[in-house]
Each structure stands twice: as C-alpha cells, then as structure tokens.
N, C-alpha and C. Protein backbone atom coordinates (compact mmCIF):
# COMPACT_ATOMS: atom_id res chain seq x y z
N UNK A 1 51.13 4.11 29.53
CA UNK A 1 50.87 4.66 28.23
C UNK A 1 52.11 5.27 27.58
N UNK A 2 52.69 5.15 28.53
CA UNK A 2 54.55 6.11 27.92
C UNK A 2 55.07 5.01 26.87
N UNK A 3 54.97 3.66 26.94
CA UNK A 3 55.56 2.62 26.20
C UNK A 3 54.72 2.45 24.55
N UNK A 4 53.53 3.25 24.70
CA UNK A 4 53.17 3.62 23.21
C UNK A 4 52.84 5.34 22.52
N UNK A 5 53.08 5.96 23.82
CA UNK A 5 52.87 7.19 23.16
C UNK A 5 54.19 8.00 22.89
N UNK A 6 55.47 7.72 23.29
CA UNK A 6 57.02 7.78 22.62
C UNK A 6 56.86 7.15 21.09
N UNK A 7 56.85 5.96 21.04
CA UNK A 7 56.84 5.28 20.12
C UNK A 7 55.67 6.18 18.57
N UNK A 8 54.41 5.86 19.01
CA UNK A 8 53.43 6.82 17.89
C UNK A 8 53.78 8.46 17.79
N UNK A 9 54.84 8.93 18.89
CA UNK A 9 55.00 10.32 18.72
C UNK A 9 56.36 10.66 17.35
N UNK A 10 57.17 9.22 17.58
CA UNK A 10 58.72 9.12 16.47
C UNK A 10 57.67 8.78 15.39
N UNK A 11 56.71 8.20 15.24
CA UNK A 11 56.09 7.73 14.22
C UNK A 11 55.38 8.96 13.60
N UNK A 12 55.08 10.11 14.00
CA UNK A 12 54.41 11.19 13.41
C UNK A 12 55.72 11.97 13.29
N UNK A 13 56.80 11.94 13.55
CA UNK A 13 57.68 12.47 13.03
C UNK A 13 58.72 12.39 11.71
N UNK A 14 58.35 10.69 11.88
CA UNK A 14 59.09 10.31 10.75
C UNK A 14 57.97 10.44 9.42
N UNK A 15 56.88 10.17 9.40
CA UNK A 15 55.95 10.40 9.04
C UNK A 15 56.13 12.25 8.01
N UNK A 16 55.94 13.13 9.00
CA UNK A 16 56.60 14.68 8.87
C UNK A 16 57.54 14.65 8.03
N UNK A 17 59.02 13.82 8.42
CA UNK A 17 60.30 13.97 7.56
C UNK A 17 60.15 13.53 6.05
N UNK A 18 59.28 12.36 6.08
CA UNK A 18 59.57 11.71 4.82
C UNK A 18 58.37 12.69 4.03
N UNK A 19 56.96 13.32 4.28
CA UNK A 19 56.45 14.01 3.37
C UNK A 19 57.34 15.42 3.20
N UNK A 20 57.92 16.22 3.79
CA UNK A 20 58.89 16.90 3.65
C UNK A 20 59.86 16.36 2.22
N UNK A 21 60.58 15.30 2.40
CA UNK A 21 61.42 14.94 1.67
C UNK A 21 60.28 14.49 -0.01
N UNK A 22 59.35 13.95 0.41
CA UNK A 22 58.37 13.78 -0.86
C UNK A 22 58.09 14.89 -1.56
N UNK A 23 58.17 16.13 -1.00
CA UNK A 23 57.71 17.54 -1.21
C UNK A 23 58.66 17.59 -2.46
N UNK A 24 60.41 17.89 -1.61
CA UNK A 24 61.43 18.02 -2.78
C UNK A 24 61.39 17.05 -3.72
N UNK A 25 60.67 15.85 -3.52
CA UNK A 25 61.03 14.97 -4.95
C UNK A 25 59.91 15.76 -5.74
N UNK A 26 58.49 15.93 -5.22
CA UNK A 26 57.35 16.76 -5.95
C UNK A 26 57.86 18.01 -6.82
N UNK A 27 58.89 19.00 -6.40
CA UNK A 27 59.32 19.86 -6.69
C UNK A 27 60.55 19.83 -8.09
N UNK A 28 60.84 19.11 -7.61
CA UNK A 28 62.19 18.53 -8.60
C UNK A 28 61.82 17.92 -9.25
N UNK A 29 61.06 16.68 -9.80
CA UNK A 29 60.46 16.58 -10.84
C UNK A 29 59.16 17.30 -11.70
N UNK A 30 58.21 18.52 -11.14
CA UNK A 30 57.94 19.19 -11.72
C UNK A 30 58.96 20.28 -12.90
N UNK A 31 60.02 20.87 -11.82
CA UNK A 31 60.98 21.71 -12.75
C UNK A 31 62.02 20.87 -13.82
N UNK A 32 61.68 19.26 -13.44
CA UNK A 32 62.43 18.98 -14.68
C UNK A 32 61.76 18.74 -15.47
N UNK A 33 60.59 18.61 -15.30
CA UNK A 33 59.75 18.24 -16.71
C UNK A 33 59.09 19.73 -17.54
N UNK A 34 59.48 20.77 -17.07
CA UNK A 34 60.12 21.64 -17.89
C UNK A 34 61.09 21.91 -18.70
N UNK A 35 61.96 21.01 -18.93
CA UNK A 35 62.50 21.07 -19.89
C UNK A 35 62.55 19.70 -20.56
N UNK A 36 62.98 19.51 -21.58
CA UNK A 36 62.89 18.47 -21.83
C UNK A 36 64.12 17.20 -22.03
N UNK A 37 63.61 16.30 -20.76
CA UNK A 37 65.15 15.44 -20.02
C UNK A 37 65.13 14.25 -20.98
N UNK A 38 66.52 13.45 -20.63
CA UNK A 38 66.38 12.59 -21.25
C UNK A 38 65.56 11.28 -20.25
N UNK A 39 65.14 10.53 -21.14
CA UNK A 39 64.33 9.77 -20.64
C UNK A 39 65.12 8.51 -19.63
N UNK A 40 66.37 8.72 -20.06
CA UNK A 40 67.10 7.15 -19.85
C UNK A 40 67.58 8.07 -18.81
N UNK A 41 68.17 9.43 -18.22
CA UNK A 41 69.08 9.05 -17.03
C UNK A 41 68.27 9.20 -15.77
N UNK A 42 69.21 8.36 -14.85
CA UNK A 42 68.86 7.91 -14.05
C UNK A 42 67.97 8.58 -12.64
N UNK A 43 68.44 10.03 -12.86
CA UNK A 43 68.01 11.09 -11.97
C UNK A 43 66.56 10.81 -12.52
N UNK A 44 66.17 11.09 -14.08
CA UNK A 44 64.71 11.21 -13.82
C UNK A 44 63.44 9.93 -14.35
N UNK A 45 64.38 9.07 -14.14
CA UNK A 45 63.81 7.81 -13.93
C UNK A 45 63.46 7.66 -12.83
N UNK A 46 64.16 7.92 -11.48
CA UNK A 46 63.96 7.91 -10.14
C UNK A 46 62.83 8.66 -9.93
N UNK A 47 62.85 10.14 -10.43
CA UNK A 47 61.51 10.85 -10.07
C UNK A 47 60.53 10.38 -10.08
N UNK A 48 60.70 10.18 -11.70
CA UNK A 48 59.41 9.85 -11.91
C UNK A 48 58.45 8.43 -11.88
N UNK A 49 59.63 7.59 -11.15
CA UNK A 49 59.26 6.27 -10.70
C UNK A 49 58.38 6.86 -9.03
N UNK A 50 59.24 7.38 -8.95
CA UNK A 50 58.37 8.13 -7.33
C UNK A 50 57.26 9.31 -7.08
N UNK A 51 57.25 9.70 -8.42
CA UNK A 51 56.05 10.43 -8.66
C UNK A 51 54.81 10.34 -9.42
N UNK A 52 54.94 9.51 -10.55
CA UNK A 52 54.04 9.32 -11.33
C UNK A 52 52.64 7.99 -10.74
N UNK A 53 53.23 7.22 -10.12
CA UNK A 53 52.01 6.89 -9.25
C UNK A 53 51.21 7.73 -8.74
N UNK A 54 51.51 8.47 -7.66
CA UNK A 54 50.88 9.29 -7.03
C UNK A 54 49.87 10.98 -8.34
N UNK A 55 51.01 10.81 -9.41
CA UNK A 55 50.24 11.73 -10.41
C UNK A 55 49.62 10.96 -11.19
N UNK A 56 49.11 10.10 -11.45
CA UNK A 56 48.22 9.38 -11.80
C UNK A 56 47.09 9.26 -11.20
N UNK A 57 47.15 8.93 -10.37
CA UNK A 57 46.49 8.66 -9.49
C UNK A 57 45.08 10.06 -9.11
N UNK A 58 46.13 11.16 -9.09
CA UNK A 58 45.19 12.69 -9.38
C UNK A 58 44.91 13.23 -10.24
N UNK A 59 45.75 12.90 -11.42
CA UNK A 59 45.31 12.96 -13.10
C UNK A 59 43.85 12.00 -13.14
N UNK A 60 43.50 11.01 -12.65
CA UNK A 60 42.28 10.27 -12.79
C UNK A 60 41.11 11.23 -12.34
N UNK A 61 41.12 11.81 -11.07
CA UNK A 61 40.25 12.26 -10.10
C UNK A 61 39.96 14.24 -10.99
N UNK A 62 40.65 14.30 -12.15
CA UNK A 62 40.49 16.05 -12.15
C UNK A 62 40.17 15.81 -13.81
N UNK A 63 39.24 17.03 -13.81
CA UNK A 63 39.08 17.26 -15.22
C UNK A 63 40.38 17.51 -16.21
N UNK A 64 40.13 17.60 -17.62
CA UNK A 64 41.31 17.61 -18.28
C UNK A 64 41.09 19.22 -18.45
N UNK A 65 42.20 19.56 -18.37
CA UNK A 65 42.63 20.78 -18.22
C UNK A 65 44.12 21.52 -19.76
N UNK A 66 43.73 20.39 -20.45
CA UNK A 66 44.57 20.70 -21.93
C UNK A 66 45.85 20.32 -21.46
N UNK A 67 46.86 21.39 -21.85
CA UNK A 67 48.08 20.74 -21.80
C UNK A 67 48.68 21.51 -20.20
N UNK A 68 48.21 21.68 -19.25
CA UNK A 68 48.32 22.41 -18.21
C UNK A 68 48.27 21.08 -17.50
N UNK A 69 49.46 20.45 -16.86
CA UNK A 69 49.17 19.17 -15.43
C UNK A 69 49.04 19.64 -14.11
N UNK A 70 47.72 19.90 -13.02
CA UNK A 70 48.19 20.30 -12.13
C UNK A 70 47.93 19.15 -10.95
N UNK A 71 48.53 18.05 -11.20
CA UNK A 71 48.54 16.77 -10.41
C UNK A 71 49.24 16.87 -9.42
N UNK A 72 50.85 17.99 -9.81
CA UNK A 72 51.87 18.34 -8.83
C UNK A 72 51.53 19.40 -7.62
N UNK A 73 50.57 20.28 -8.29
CA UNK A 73 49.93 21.22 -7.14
C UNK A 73 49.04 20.29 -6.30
N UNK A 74 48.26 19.52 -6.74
CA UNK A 74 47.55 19.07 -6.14
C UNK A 74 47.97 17.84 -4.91
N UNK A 75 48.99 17.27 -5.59
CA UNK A 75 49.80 16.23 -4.62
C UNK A 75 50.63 17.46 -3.19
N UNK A 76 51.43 18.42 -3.90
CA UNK A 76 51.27 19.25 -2.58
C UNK A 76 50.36 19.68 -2.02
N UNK A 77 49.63 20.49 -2.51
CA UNK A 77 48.58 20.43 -1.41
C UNK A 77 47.94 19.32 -0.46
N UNK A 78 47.54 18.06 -0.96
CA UNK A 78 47.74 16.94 -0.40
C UNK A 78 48.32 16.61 0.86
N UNK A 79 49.83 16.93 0.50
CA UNK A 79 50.39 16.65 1.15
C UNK A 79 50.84 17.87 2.60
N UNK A 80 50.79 19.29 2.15
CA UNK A 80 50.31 20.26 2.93
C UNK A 80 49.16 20.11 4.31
N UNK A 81 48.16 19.09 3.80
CA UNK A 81 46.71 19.45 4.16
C UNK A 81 47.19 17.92 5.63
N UNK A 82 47.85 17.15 5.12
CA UNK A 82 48.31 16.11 5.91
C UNK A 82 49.27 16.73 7.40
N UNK A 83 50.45 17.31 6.66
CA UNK A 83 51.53 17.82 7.45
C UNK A 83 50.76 19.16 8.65
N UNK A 84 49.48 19.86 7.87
CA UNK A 84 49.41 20.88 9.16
C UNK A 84 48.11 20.66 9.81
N UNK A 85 47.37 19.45 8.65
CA UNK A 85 45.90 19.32 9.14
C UNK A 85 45.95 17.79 10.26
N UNK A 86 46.30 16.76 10.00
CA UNK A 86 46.07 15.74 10.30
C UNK A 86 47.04 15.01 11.15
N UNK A 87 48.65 15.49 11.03
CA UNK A 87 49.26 15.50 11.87
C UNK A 87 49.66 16.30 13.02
N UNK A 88 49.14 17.16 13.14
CA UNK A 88 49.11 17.93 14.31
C UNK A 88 48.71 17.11 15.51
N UNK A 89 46.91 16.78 14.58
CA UNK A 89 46.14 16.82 15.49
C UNK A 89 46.29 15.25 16.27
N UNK A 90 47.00 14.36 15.23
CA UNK A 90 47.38 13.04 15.94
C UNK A 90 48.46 13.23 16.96
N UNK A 91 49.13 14.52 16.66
CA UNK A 91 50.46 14.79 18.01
C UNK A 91 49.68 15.45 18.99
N UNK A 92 49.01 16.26 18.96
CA UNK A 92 48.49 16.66 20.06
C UNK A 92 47.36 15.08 20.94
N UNK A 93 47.07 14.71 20.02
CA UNK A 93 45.92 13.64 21.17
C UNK A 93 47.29 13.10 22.10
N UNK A 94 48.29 12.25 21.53
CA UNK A 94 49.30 11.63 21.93
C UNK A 94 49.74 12.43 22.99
N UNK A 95 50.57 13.45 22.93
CA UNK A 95 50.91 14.81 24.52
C UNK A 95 49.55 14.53 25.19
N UNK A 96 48.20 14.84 24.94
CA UNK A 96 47.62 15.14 25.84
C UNK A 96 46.93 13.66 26.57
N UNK A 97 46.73 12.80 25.44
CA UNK A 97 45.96 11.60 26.55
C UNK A 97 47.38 10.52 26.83
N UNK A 98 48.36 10.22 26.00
CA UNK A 98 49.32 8.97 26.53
C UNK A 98 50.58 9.10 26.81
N UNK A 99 50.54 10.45 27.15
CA UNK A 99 51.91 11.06 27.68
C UNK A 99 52.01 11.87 28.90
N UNK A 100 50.77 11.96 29.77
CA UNK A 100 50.80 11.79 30.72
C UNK A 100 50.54 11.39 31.88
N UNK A 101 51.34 11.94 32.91
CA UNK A 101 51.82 10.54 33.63
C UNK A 101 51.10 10.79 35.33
C-alpha cells in the first residue's frame, strides 16, 4: 500500500499548495477591482481569466445582493471549507489505513 499511499499523500499536498496560491489570486483580484483597472493590462486580464469562472459560477447560486459581490467571500470560504474540512480528512485515512506497514 506504500506504492499508493506516498503518491495520494503528494497529491493532497499539491492539491493544499495550489488552493493556497488560488486564495492569493482570490485576494488580488478582489482589491483590484476596487479600483478601477484598466481592462487591457495584462495583470488583470490574468485574474480575472482565473477568477471569473469560478465567480460566476457563485454569482448564479446567491441572491442579488445590489451592487455588493460577495462571490469572492464565498469562493474563499469554499475554498477554506476544502483545505481544513476535506483535506485533512483524506490525509488522515491515507497515514492511517495505506501507510502502514
């Protein structure tokens, strides 16, 4: 079981790193769309190529709330509820049933 429970354990890690790193893109394009960017450069084309799926996506699912978006709270939390709820508990099965020996 060592030849898949190494393997699914880098996989909940990398997993960890990249919502981490999704977090700061979550973050950084909320505070730029406080002010008002230009549309063409490239920084927030990127964001919001990498965020607006996912805020769409929670803009569908929530009442309208006027000019208040809280798609970005909600994608963190999301993503919160993943990192302390759901990956834990897939690292702990892994230590306890295919990692040992």
């Amino acid at each position: 079981m060592y030849a898949i429970g190494y393997p699914l354990n880098a996989l909940v890690e990398i997993i960890d790193s990249v919502l981490f790193f999704y977090t700061i893109v979550i973050i950084a394009a909320s505070v730029i769309s406080w002010v008002n960017p230009d549309p063409y450069n490239p920084i927030v084309r990127t964001l919001r190529a990498m965020t607006d799926p996912l805020f769409a996506a929670i803009r569908r699912r929530l009442p309208r709330t006027g000019q208040f978006d809280f798609s970005p709270f909600f994608a963190l939390l999301l993503i919160l509820f993943v990192q302390r709820g759901i990956l834990p508990i897939i690292s702990r099965f892994i230590s306890e049933n295919m990692l040992q020996g």
